[in-house]
N, C-alpha and C. Protein backbone atom coordinates (compact mmCIF):
# COMPACT_ATOMS: atom_id res chain seq x y z
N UNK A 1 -15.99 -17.57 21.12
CA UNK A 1 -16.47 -16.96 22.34
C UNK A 1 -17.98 -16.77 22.25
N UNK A 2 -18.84 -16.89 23.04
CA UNK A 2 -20.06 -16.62 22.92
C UNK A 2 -20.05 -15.27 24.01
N UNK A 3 -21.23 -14.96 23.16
CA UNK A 3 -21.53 -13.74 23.55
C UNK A 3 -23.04 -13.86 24.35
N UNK A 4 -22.70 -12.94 25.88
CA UNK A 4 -24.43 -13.63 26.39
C UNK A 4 -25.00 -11.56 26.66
N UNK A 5 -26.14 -11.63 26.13
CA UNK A 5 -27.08 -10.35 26.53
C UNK A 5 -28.03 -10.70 27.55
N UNK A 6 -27.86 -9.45 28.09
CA UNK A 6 -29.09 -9.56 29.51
C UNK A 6 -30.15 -9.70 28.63
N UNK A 7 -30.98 -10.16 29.82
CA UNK A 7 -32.77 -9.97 29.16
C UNK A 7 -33.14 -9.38 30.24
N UNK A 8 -33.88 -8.55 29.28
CA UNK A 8 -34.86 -7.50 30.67
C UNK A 8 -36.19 -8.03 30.91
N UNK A 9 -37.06 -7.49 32.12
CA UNK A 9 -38.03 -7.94 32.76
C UNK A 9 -39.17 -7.54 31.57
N UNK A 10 -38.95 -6.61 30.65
CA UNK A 10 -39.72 -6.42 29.63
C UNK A 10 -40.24 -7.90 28.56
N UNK A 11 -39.13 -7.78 28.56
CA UNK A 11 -38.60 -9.19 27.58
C UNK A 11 -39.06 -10.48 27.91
N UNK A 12 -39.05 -10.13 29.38
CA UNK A 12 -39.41 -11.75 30.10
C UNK A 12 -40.99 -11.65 30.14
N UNK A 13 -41.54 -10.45 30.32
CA UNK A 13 -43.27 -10.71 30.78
C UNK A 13 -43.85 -10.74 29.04
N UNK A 14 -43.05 -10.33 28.23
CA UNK A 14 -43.26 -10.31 26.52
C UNK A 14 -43.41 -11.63 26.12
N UNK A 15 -42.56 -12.52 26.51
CA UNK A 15 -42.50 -13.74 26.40
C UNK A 15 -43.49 -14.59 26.59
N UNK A 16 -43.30 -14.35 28.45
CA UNK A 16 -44.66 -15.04 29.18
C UNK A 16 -45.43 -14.95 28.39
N UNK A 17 -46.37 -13.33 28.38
CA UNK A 17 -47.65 -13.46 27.62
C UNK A 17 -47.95 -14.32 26.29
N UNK A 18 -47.17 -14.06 25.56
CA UNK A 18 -47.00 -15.03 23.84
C UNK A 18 -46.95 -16.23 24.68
N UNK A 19 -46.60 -17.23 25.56
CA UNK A 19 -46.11 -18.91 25.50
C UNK A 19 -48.01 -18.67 26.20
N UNK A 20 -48.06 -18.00 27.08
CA UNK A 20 -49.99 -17.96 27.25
C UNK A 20 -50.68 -18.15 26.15
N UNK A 21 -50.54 -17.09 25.46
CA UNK A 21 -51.56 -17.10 24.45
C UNK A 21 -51.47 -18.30 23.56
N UNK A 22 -50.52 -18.06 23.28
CA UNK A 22 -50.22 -19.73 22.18
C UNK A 22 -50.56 -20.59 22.60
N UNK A 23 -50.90 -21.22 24.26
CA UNK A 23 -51.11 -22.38 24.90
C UNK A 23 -52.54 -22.38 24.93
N UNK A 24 -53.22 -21.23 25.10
CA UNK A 24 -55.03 -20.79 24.99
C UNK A 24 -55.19 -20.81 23.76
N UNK A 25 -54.70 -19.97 22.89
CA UNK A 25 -54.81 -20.57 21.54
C UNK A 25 -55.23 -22.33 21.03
N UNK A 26 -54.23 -22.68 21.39
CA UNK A 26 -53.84 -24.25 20.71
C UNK A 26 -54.59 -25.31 21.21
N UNK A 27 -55.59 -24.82 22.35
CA UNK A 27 -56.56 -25.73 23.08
C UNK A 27 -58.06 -24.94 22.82
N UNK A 28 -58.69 -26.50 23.21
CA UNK A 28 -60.08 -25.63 22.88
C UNK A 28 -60.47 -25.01 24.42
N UNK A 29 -60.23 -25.03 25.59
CA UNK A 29 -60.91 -24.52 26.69
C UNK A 29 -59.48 -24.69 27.69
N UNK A 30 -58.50 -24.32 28.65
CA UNK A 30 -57.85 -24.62 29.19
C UNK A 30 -58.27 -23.55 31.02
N UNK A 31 -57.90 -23.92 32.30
CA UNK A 31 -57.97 -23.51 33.21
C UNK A 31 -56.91 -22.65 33.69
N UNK A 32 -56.58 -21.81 34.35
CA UNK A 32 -55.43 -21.09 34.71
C UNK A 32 -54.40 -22.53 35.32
N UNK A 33 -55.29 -23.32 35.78
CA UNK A 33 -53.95 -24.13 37.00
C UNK A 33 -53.33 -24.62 35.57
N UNK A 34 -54.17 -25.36 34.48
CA UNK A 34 -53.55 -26.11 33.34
C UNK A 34 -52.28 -25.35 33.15
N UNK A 35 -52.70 -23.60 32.64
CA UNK A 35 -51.41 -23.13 32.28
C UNK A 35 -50.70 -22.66 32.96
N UNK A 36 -50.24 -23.01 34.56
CA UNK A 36 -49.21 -22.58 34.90
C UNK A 36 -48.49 -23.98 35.27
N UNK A 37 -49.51 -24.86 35.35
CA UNK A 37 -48.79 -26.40 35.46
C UNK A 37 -48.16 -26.69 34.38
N UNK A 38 -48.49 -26.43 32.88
CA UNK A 38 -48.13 -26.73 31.83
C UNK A 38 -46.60 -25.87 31.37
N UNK A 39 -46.88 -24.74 31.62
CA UNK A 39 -45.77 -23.52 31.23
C UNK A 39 -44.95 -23.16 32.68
N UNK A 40 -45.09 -24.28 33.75
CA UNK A 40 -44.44 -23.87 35.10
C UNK A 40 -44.06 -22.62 35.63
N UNK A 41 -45.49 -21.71 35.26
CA UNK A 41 -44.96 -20.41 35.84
C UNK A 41 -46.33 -20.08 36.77
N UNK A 42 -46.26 -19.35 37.98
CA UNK A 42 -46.75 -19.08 39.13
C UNK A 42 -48.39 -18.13 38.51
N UNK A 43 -49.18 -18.67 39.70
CA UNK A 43 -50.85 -18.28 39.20
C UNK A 43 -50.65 -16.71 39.49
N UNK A 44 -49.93 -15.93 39.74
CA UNK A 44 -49.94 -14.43 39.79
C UNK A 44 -49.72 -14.43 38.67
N UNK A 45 -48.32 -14.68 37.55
CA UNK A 45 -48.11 -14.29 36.52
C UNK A 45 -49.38 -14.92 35.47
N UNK A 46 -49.93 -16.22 35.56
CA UNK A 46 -50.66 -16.56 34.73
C UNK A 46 -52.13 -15.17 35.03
N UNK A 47 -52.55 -15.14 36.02
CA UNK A 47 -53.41 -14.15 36.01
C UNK A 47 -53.21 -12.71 35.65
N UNK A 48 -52.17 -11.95 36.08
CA UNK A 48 -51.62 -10.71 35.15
C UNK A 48 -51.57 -10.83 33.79
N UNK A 49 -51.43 -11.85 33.04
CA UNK A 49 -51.32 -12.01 31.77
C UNK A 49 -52.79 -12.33 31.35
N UNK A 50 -53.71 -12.87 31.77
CA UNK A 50 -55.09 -13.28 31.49
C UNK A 50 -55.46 -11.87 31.18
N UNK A 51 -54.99 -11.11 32.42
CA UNK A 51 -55.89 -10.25 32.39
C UNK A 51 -55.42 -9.11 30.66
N UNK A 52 -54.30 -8.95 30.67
CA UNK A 52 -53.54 -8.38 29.50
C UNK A 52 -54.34 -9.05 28.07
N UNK A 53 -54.49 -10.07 27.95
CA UNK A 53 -54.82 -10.49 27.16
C UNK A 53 -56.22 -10.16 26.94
N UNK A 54 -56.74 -9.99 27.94
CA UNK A 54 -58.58 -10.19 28.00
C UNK A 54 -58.62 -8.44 27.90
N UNK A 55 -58.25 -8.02 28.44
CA UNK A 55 -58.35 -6.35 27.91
C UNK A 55 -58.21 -6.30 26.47
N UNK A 56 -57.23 -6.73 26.04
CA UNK A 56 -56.71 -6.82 24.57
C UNK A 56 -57.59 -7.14 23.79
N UNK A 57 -58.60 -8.23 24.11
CA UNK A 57 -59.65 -8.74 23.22
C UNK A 57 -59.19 -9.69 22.66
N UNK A 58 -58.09 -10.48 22.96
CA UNK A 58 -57.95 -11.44 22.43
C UNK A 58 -58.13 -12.93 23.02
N UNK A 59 -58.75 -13.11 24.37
CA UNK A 59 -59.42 -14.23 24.89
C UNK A 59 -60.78 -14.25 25.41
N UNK A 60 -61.45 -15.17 25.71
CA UNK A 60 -62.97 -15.21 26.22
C UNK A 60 -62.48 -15.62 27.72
N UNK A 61 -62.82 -14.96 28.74
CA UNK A 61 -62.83 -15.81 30.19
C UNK A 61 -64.02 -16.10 30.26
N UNK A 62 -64.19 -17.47 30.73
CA UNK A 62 -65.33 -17.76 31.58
C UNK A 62 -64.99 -18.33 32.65
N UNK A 63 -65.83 -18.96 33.99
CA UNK A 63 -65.90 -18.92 35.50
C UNK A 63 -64.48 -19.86 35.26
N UNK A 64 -64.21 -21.38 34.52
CA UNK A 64 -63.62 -22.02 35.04
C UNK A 64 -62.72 -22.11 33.54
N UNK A 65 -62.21 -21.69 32.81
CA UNK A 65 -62.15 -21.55 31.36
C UNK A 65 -61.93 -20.50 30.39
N UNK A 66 -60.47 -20.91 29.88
CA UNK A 66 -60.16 -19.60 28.75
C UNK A 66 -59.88 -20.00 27.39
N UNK A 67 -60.31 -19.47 26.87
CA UNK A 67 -59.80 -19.95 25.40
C UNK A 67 -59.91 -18.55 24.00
N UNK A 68 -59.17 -18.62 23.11
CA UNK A 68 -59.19 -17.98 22.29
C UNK A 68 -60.51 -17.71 21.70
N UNK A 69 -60.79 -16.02 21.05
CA UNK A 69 -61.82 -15.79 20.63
C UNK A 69 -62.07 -16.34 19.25
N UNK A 70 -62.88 -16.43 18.99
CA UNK A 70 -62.79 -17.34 17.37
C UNK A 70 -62.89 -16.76 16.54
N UNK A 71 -62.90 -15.01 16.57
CA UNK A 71 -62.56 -13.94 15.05
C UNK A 71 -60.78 -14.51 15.12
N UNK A 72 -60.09 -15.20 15.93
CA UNK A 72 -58.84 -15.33 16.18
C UNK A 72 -58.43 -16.27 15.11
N UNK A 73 -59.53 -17.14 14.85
CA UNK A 73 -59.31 -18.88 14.30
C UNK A 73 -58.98 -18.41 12.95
């Protein structure tokens, strides 16, 4: 029998953010459209998460361009 557990909306925006970061991470410069075209998830969630991240200190935004900070590398 398998056994299935809910996932909560916690769980799901926990996620999101990590498959972001890992995708800004793993490139040298990427655009918001890249990562929601790439990770098929909608430019609200990619931008709520930019922003999470960029509070955090763990990305550089610039005008057209995000990428990991390089105390990160």
């Amino acid at each position: 029998m398998i056994s299935s557990q809910k996932i909560t909306t916690s769980e799901v925006r926990k996620y999101n953010k990590n498959r972001i970061f890992k995708l800004i991470y793993n490139s040298s410069a990427i655009s918001r459209q890249e990562i929601a075209d790439t990770l098929g998830l909608s430019l609200p969630t990619i931008n709520q998460n930019i922003k999470l991240l960029k509070d955090a200190g763990l990305i550089a935004v610039s005008y057209t361009h995000l990428r990991a900070h390089e105390t990160l590398r």
